[in-house]
Protein backbone atom coordinates (compact mmCIF):
# COMPACT_ATOMS: atom_id res chain seq x y z
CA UNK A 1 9.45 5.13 -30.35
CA UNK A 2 12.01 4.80 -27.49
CA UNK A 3 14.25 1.99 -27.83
CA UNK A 4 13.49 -0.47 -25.13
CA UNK A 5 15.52 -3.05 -25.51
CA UNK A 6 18.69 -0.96 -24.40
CA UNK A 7 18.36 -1.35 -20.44
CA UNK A 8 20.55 -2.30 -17.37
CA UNK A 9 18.83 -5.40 -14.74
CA UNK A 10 20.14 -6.13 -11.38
CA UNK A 11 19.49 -9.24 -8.97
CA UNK A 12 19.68 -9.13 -5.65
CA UNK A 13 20.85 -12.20 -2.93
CA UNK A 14 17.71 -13.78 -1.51
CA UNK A 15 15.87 -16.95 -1.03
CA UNK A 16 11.48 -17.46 -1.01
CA UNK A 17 9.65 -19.68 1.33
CA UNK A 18 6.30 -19.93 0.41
CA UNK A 19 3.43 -22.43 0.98
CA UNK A 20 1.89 -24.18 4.04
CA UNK A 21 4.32 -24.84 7.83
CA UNK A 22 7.23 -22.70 5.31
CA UNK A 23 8.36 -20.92 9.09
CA UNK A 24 8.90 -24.74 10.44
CA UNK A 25 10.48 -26.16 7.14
CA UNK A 26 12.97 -23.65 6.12
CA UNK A 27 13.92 -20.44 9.37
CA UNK A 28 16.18 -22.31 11.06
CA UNK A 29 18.23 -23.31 7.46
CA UNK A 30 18.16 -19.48 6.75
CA UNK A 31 19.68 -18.42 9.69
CA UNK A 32 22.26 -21.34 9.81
CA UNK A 33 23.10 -20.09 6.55
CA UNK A 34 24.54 -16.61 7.52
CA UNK A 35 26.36 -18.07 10.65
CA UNK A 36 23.75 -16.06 12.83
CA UNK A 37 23.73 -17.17 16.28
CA UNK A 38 20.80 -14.40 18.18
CA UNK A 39 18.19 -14.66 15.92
CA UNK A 40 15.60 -11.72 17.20
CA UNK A 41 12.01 -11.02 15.83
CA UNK A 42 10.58 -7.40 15.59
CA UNK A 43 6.71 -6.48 15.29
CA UNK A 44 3.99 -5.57 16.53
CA UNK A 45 2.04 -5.92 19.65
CA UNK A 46 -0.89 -7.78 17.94
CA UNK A 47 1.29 -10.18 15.95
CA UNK A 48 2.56 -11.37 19.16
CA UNK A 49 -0.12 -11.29 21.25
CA UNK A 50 -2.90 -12.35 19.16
CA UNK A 51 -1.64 -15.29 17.18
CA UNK A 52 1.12 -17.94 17.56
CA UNK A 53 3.68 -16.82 14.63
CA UNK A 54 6.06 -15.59 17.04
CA UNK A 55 5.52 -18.76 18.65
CA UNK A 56 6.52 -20.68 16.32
CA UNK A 57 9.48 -19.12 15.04
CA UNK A 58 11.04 -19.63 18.67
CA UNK A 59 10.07 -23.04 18.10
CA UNK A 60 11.37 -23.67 15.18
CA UNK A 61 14.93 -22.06 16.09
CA UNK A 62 15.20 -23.13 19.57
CA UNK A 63 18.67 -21.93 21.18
CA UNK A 64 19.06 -19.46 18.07
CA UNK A 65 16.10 -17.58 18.91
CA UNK A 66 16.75 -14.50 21.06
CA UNK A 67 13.96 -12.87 22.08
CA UNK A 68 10.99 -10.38 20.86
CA UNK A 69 10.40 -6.45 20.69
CA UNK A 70 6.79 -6.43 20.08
CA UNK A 71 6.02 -2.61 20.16
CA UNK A 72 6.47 -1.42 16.46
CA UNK A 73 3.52 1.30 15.92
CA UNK A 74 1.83 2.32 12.55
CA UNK A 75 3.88 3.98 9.67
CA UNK A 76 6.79 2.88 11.56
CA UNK A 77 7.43 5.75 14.66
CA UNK A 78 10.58 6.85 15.44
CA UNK A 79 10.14 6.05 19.19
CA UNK A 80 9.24 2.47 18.82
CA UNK A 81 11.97 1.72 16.31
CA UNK A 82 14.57 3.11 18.36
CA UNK A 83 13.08 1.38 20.99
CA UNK A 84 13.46 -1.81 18.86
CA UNK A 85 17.17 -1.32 18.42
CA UNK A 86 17.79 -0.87 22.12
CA UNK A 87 16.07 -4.31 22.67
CA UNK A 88 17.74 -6.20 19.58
CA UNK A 89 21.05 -4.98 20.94
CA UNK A 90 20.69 -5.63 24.54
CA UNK A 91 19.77 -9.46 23.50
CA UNK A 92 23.23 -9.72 21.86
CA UNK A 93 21.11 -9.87 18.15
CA UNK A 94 22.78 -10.82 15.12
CA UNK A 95 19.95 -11.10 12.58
CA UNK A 96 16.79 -9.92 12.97
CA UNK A 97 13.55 -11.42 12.07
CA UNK A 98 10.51 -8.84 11.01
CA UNK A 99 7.76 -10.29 10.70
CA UNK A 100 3.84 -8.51 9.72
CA UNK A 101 2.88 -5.64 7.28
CA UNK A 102 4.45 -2.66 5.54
CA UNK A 103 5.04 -0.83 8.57
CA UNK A 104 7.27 -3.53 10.62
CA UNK A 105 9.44 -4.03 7.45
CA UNK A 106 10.13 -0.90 7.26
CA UNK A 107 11.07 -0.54 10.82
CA UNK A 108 13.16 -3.26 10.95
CA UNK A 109 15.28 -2.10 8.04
CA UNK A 110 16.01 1.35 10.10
CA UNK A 111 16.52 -0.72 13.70
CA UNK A 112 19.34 -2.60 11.24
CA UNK A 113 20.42 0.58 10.46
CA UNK A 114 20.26 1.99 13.89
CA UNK A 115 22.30 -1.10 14.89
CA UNK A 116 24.98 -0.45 12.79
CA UNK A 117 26.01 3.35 11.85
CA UNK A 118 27.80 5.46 14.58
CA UNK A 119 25.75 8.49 13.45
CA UNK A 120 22.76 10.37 14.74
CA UNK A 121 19.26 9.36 13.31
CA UNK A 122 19.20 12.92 12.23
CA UNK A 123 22.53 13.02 10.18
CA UNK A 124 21.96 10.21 8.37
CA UNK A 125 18.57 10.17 7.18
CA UNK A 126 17.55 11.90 3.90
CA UNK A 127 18.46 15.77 4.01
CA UNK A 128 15.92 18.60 2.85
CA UNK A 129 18.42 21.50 2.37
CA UNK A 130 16.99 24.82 1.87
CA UNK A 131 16.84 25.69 -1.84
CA UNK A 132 18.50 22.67 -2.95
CA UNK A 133 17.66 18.76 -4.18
CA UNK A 134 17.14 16.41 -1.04
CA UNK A 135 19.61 13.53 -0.90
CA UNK A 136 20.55 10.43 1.37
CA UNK A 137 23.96 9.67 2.65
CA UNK A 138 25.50 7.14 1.85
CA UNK A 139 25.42 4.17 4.34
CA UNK A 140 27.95 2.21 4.49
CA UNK A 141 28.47 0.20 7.65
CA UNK A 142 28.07 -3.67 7.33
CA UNK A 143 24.25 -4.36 8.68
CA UNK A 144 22.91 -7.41 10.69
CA UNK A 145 21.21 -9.69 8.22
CA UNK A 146 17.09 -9.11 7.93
CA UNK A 147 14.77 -12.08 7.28
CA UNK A 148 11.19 -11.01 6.58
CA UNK A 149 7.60 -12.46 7.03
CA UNK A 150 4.84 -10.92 5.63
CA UNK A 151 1.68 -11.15 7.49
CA UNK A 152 -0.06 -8.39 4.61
CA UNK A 153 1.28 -8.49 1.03
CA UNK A 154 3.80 -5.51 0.86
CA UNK A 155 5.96 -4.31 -1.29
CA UNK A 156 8.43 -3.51 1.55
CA UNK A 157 9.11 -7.04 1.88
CA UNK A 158 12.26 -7.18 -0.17
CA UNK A 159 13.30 -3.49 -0.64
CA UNK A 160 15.90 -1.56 0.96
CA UNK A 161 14.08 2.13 1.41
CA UNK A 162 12.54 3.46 4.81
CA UNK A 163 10.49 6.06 6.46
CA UNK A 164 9.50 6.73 9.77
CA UNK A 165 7.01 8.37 11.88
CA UNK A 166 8.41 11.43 14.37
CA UNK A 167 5.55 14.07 15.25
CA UNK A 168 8.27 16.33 16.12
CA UNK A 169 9.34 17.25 12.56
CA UNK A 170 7.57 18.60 9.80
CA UNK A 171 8.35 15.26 7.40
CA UNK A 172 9.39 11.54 7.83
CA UNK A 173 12.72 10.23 8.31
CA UNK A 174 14.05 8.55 5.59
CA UNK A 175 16.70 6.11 5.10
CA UNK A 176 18.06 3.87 1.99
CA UNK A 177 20.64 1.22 2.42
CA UNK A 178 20.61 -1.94 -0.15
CA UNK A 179 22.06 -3.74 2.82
CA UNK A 180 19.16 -3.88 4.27
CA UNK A 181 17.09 -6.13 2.14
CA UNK A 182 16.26 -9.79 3.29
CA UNK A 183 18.44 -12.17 2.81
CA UNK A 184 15.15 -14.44 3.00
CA UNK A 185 11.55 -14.20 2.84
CA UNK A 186 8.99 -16.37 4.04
CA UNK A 187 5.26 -16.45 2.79
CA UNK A 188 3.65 -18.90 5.06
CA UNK A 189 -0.02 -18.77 4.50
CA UNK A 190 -0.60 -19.97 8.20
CA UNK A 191 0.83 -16.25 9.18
CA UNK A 192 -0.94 -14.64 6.09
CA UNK A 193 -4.29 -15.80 7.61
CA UNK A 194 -3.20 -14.18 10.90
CA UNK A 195 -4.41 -10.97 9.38
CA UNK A 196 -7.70 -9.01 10.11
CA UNK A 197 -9.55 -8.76 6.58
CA UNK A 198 -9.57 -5.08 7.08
CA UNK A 199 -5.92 -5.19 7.16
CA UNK A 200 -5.50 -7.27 4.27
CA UNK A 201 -8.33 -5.03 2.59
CA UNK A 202 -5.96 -1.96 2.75
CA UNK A 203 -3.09 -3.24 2.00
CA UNK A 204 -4.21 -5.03 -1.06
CA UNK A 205 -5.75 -1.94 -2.41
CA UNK A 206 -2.31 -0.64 -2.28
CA UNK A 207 -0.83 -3.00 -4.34
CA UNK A 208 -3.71 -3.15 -6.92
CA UNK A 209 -3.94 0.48 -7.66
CA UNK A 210 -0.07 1.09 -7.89
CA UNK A 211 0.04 -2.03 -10.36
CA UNK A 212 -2.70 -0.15 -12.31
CA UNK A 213 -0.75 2.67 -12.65
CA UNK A 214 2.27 0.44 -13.29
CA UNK A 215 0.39 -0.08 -16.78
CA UNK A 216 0.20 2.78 -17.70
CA UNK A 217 3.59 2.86 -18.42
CA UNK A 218 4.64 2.96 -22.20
CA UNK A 219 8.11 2.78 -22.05
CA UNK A 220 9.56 -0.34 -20.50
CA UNK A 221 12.11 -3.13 -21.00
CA UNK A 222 10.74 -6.32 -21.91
CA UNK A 223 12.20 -8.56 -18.72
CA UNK A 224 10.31 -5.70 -16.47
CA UNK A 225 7.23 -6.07 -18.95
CA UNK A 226 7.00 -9.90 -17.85
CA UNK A 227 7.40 -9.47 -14.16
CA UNK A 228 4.70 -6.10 -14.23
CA UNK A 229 2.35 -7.81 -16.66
CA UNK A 230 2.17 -11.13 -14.73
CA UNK A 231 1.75 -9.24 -10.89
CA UNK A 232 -1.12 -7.14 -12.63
CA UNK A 233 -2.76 -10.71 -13.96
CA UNK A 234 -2.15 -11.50 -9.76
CA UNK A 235 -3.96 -9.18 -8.32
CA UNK A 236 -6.78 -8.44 -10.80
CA UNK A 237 -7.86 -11.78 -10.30
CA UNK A 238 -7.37 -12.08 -6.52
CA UNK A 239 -8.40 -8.50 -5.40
CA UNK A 240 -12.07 -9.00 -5.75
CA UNK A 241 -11.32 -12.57 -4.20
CA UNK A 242 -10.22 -11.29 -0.71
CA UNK A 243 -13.90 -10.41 -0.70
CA UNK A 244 -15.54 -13.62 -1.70
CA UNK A 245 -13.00 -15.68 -0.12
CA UNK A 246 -12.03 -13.89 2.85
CA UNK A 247 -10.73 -17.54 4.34
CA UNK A 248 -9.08 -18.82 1.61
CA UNK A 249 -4.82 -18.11 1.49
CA UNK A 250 -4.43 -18.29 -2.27
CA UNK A 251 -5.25 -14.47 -3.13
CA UNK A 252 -3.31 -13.20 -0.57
CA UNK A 253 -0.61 -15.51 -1.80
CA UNK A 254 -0.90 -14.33 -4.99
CA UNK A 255 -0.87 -10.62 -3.94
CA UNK A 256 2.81 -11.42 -2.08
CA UNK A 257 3.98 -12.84 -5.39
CA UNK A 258 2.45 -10.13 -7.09
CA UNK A 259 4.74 -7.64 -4.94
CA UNK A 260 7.65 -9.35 -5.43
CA UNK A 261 6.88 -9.41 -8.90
CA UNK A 262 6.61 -5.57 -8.90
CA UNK A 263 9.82 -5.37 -7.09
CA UNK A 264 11.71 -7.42 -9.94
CA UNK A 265 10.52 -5.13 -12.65
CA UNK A 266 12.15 -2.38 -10.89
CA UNK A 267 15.34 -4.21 -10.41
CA UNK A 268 15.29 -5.17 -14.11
CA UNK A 269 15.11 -1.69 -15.08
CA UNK A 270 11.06 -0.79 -14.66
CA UNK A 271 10.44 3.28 -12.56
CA UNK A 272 8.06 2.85 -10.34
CA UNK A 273 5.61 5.03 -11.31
CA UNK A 274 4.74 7.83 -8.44
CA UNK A 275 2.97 10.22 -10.94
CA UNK A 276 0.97 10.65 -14.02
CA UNK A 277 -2.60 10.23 -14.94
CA UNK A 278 -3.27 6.86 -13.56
CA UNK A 279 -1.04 6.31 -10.53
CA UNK A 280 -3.11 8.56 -8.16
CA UNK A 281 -1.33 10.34 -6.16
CA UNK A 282 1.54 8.73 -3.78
CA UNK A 283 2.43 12.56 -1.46
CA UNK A 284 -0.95 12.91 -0.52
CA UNK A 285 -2.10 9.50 0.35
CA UNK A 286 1.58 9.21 2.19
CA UNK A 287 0.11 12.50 3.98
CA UNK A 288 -2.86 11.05 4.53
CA UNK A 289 -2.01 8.15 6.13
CA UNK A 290 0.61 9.57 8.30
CA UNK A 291 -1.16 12.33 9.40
CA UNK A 292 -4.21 10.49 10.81
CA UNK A 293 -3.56 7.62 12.35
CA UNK A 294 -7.48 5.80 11.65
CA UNK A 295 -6.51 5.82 7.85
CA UNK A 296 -4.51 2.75 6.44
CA UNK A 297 -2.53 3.25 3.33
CA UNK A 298 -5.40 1.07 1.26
CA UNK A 299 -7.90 3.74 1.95
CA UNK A 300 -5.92 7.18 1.63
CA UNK A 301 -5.38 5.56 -1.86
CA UNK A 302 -8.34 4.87 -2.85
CA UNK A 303 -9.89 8.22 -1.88
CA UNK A 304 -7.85 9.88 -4.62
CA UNK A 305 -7.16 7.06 -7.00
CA UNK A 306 -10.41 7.99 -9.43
CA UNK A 307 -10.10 11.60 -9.26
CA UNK A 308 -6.92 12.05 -10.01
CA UNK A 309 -7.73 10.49 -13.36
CA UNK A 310 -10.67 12.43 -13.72
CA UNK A 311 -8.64 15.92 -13.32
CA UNK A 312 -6.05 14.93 -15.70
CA UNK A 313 -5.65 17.05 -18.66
CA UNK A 314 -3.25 15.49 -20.49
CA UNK A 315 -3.48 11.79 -20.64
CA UNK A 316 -1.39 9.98 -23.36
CA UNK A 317 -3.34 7.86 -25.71
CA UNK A 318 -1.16 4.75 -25.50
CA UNK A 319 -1.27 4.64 -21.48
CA UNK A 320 -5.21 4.99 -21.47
CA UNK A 321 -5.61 2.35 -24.00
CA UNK A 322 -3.28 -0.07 -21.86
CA UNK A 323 -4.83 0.60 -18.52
CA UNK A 324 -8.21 0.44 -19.93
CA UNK A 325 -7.33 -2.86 -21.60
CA UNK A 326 -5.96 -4.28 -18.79
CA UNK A 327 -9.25 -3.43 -16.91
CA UNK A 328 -11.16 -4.84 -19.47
CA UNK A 329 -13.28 -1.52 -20.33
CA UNK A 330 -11.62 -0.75 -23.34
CA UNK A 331 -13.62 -0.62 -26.75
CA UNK A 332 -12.73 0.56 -30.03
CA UNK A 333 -15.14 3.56 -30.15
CA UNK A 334 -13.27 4.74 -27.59
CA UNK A 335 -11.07 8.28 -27.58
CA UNK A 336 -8.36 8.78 -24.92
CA UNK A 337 -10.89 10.98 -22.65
CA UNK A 338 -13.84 8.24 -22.92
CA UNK A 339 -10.66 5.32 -22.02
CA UNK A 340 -9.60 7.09 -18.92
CA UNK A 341 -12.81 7.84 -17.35
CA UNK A 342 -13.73 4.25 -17.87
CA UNK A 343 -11.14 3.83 -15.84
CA UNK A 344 -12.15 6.16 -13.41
CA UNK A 345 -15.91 4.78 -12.97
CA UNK A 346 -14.52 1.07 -12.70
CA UNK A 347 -12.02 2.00 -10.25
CA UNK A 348 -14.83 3.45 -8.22
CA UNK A 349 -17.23 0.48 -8.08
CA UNK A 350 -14.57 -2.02 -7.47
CA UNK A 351 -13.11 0.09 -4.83
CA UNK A 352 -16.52 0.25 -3.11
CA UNK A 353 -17.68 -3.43 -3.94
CA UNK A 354 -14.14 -4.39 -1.95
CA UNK A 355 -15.49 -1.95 0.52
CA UNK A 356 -12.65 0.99 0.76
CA UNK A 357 -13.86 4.41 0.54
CA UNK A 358 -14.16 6.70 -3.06
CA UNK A 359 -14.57 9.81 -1.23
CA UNK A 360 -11.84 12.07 1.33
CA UNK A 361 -15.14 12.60 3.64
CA UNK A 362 -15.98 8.88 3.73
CA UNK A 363 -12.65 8.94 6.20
CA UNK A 364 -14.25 11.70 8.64
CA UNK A 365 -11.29 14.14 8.28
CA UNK A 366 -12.36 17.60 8.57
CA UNK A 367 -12.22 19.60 5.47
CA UNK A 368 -10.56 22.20 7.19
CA UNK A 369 -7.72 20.39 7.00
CA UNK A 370 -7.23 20.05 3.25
CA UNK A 371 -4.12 22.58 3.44
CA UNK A 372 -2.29 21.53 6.25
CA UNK A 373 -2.53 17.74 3.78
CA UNK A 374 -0.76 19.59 1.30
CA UNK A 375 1.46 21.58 2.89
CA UNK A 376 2.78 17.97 4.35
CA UNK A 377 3.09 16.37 0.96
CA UNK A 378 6.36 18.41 0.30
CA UNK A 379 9.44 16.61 2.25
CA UNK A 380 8.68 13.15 0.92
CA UNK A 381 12.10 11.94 -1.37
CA UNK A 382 10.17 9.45 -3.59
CA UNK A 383 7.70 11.76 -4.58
CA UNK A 384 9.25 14.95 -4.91
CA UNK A 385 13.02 14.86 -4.60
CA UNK A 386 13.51 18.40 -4.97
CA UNK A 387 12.72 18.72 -8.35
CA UNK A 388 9.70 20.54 -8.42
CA UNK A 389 9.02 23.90 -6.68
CA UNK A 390 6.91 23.28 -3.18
CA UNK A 391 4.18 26.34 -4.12
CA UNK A 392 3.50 24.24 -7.08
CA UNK A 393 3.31 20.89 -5.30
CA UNK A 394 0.72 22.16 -2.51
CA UNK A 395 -1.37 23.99 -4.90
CA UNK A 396 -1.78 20.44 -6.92
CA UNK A 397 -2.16 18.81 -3.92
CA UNK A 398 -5.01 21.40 -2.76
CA UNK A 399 -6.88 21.08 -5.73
CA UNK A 400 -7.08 17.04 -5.80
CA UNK A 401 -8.14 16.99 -2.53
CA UNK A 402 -10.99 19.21 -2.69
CA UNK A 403 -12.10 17.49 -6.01
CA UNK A 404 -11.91 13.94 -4.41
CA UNK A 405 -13.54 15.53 -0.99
């Protein structure tokens, strides 16, 4: 047995705002706090146009508010972040404000970034060298603080990595800097309502199936076991709730905490799982998702999620039994085989009950297309940081997607 109670934990500077008004009750203390002075929001063109958040954050700062750059895209592009940094900087910004899903995060991390090192985009963003491991330079120019509210529960809301969008290379732009976490995050359910359900849908089914395959994991600290155990009791209660309570803010409130939960456990030592029998299959849903811009991250996971299990060959005993348990399928005339396609068949009712697709064709992308998918799932650091050979990784990637097609 490994020993698990030799690890290394790390905390990180940040405050949480959550509950009902927590824009009007606590943005103006946070950015008081960190001497900011042009306090400037970043997101997207329906956040600002189609509900009042923005609204009332200039409200609520008054003469520290400095404006707006509504135009961040899906998956974060490369044009509309850089676009974002030329705005931020011509309003004389100091802190910036990001505020809606995954995608905006993300962005605003990189227009920090952008804001701050003298380099080209392209010199400091993760390297692919022929032949060798990838790596990212190191960044280490002070960066305007980053407050951050969620309008979908993400798990980008408090982390520091990036990746954008640019059609005219063959991967994404990446970018890690620990300076650019929030120094504050605010879940105020008013702006969690703000979201379409469909939105909410996807983005939930993110964060469900990657804290299913979080328990799969066998060997892990006991301060990361609380913080994984407790976001998997989250969102396997609330997932089936954004359904049958589609008004209601407690499940999507849950499925924040849930995600900051999930970002503890890695801080206190927990790997994110990005492979293995029940963690689907994080290259080609990033593929997926990027590639075709009708296809949310919810839905390119939950196209693979149940085969991937299904193809598995080798599935360790102890994981199956814990993910099956967890699911409540597991019974003890059950073998390892029986445990993980349990699983698999569970996955695939809830999945459709919550109404995301089971099936690559439910998502009307040719099947033609299956290699070009694969061939993109090779430049992507967090899934394949040079450590396996890229013949191998396509040919994988190939054969899950014509099994889950």
């Amino acid at each position: 047995m490994p020993d698990t109670t030799a690890f290394r934990a790390a905390s990180h500077n940040w405050r949480l705002y959550c509950g009902q008004q927590a824009i009007e009750q606590g943005l103006k203390e946070s950015v008081v706090r960190v001497r900011a002075k042009r306090a400037f929001v970043v997101c997207s063109r329906s956040v600002n146009r189609r509900t009042d958040t923005v609204r009332r954050i200039e409200a609520a700062l008054g003469d520290l508010y400095a404006g707006v750059y509504d135009g961040i895209e899906k998956d974060s592009t490369y044009a509309s972040v850089l676009a974002a940094k030329e705005a931020a900087t011509e309003a004389g910004a100091d802190l910036l404000i990001a505020v809606g899903g995954g995608s905006v995060m993300v962005a605003t991390r990189v227009v920090a970034i952008y804001m701050a090192e003298a380099g080209s985009p392209f010199e400091i963003m993760t390297q692919y060298p022929e032949g060798k491991p990838a790596y990212s330079p190191r960044l280490l120019a002070p960066k305007p603080p980053v407050i951050n509210i969620p309008t979908t529960p993400t798990s980008a809301m408090n982390r520091s990595g990036a990746g954008l969008k640019n059609p005219d290379l063959d991967h994404r732009m990446e970018y890690f800097d620990p300076k650019t976490r929030p120094g504050a995050i605010f879940i105020d359910e008013a702006a969690l309502l703000t979201a379409p359900r469909e939105l909410i849908r996807s983005t939930a089914t993110t964060g469900f199936a990657g804290l299913v395959g979080a328990m799969a994991q066998t060997e892990i600290n006991p301060l990361a076991e609380a913080s994984r155990n407790h976001a998997f009791r989250l969102v396997h209660r609330a997932y089936p709730r954004l359904i049958d309570e589609p008004d209601s803010a407690s499940p999507r409130v849950d499925f924040c905490i849930a995600a900051l939960l999930s970002n503890r456990a890695e801080d206190d030592g927990f790997r994110r799982p990005r492979g293995g029998t029940f963690s689907g299959d994080y290259a080609v849903s990033t593929a997926l998702h990027v590639r075709y811009p009708h296809v949310g991250q919810g839905e390119s996971t939950s196209v693979v999620h149940a085969t991937k299990i299904r193809l598995s060959e080798k599935i360790d005993p102890r994981s199956a039994r814990q993910v099956a348990e967890a699911l409540e399928v597991w019974h003890s005339n059950m073998d390892t085989r029986q445990a993980a396609l349990a699983v698999a068949d569970l996955l695939d009712d809830l999945y459709t009950r919550v109404g995301v697709p089971t099936r690559l064709r439910q998502l009307d992308i040719p099947r033609d297309d299956l290699r070009a998918i694969a061939n993109e799932t090779v430049k992507n650091f967090n899934a394949n940081a040079g450590m396996r050979s890229e013949a191998e990784q396509i040919e994988d990637a190939v054969r899950l997607l014509e099994a889950a097609y």
